[in-house]
N, C-alpha and C. Protein backbone atom coordinates (compact mmCIF):
# COMPACT_ATOMS: atom_id res chain seq x y z
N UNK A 1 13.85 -18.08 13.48
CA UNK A 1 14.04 -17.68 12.10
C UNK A 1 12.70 -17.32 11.46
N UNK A 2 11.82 -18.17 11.59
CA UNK A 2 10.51 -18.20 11.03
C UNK A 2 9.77 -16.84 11.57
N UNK A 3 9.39 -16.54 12.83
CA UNK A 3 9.25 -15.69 13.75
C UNK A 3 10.25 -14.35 13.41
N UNK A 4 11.13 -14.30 12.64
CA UNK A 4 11.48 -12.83 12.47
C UNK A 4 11.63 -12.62 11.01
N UNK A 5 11.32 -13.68 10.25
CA UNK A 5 10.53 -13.67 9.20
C UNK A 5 8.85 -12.59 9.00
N UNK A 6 8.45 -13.36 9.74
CA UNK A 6 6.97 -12.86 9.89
C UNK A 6 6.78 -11.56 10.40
N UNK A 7 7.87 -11.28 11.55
CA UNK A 7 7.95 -9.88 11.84
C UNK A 7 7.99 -8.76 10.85
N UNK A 8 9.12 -9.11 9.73
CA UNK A 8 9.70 -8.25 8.86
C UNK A 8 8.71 -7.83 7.97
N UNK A 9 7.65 -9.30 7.42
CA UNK A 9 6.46 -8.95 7.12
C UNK A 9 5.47 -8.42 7.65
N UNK A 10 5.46 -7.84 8.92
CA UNK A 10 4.32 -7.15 9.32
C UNK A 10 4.63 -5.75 9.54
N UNK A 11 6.05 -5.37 9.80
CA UNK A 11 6.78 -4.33 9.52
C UNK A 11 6.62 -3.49 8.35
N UNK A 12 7.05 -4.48 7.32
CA UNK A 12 6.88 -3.54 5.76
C UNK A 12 5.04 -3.60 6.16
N UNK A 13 4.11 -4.17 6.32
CA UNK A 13 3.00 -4.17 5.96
C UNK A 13 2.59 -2.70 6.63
N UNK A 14 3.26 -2.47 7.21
CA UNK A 14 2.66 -1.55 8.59
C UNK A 14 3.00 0.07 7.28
N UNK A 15 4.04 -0.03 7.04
CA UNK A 15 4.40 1.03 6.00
C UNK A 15 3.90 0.99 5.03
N UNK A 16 3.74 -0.12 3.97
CA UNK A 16 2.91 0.13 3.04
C UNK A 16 1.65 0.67 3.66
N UNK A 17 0.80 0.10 4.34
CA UNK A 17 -0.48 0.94 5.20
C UNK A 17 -0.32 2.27 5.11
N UNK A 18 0.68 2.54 5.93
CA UNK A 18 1.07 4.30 6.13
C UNK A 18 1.12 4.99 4.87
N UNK A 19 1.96 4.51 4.17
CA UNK A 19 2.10 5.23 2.66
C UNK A 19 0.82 5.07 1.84
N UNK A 20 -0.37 4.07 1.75
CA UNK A 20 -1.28 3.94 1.40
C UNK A 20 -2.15 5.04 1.88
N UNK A 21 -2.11 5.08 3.50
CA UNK A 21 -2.94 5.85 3.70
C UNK A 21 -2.59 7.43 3.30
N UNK A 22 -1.29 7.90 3.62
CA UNK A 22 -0.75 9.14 3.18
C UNK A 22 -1.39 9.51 1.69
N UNK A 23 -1.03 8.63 0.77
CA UNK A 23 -0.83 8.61 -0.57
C UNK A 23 -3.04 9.20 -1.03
N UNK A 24 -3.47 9.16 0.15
CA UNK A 24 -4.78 9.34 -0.04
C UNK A 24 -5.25 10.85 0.06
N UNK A 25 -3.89 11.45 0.79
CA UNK A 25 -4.23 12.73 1.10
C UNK A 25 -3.42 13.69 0.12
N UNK A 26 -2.94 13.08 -0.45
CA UNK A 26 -1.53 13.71 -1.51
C UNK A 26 -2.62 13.96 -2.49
N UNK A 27 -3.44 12.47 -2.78
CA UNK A 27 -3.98 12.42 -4.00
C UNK A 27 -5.70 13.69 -4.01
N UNK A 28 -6.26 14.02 -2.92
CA UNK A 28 -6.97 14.96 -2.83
C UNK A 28 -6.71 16.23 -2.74
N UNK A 29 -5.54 16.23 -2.37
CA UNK A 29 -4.51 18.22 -2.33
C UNK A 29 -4.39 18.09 -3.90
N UNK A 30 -3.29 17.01 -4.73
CA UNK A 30 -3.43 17.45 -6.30
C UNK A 30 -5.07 17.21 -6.75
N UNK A 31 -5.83 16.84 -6.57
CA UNK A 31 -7.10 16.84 -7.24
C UNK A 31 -7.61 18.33 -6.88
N UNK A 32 -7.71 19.04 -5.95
CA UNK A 32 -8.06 20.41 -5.15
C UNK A 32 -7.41 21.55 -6.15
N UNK A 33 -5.81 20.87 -6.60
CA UNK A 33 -5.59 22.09 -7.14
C UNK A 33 -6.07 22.51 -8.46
N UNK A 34 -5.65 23.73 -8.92
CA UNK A 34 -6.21 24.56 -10.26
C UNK A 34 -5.07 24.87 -10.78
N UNK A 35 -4.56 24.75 -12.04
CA UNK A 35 -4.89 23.27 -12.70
C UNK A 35 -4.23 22.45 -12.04
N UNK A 36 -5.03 20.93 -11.53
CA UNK A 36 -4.10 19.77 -11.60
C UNK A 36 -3.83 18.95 -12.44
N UNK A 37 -2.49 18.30 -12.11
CA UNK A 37 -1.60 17.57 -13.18
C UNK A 37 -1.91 16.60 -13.12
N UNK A 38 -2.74 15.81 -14.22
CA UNK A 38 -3.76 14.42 -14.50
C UNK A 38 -2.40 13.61 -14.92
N UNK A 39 -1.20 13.84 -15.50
CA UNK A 39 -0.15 12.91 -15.16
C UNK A 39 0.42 12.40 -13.71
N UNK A 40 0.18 13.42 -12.98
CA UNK A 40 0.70 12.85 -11.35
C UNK A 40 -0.23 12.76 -10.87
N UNK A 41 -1.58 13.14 -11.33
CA UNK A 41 -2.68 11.95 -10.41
C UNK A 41 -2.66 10.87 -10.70
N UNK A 42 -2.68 10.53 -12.26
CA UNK A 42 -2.86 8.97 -12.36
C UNK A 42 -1.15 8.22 -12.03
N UNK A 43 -0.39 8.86 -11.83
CA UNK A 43 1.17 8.18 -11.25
C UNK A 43 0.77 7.86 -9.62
N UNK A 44 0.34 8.51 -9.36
CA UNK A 44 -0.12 8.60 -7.70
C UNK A 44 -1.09 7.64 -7.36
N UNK A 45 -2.24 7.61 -8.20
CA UNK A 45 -3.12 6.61 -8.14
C UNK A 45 -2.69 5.23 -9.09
N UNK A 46 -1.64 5.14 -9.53
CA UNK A 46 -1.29 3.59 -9.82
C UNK A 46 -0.04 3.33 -9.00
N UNK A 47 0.29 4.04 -7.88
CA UNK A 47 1.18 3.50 -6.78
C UNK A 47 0.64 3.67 -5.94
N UNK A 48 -1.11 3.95 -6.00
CA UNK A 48 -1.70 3.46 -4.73
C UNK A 48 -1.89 1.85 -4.66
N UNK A 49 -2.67 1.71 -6.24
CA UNK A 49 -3.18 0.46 -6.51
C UNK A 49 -2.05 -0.54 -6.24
N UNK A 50 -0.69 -0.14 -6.77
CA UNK A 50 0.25 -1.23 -6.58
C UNK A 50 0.50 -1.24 -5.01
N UNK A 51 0.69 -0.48 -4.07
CA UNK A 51 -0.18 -0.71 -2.86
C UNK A 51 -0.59 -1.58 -2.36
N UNK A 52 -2.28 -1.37 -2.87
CA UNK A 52 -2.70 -2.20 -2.45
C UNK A 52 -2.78 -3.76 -2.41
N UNK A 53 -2.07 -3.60 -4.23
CA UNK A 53 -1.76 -4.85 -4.08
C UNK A 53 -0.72 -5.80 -3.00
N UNK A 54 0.45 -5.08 -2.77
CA UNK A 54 1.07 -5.56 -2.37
C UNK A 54 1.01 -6.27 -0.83
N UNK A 55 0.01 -5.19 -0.59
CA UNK A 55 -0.50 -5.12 0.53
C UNK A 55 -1.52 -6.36 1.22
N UNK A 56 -2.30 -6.81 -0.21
CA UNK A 56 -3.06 -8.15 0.05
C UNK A 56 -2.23 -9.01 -0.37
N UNK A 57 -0.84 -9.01 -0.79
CA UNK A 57 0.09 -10.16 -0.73
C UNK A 57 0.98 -10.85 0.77
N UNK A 58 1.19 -9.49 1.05
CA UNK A 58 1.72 -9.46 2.43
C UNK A 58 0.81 -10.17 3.62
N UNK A 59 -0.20 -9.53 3.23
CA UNK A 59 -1.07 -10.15 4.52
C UNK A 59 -1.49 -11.49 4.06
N UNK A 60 -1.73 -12.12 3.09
CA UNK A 60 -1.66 -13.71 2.28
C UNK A 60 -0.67 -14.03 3.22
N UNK A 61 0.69 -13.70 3.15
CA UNK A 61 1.69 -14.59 3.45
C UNK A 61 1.50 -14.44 4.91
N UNK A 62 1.08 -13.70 5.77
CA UNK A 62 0.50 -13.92 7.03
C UNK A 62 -0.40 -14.91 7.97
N UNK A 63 -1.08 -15.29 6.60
CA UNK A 63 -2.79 -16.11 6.78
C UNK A 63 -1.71 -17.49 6.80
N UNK A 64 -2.20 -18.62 7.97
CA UNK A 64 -1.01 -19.68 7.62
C UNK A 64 -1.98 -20.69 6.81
N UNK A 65 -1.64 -21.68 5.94
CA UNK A 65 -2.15 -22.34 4.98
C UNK A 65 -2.87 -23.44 5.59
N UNK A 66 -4.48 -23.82 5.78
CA UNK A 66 -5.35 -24.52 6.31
C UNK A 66 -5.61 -25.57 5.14
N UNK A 67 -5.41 -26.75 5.76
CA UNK A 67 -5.72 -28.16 4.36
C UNK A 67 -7.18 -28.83 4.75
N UNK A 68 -8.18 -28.29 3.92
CA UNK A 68 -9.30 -28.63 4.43
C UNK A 68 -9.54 -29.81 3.90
């Protein structure tokens, strides 16, 4: 149970990654263009950030809890 728990979390992690990284190349094609739309850059760049956040949550719940 625990073990396909952890899977599922490394699964989504693996996609958020992907879409993180994608979301990097989206965001330099609209910056490139003439005119670009500073509403869908900054939409683009605050679903990177949420991203990333999520992304250092996921991998938290990965790290197993050490009682020093």
């Amino acid at each position: 149970m625990i073990d396909d728990n952890l899977e599922d979390v490394r699964r989504q992690l693996a996609e958020l990654k992907t879409e993180h990284r994608d979301l990097d190349d989206v965001i330099s094609r609209v910056s490139d263009e003439l005119p670009f739309d500073q509403l869908r850059l900054q939409r683009l760049k605050k679903r990177k950030l949420w991203l990333k956040d999520e992304i250092a949550r996921l991998e938290n719940m990965l790290i197993p809890d050490i009682i020093a």
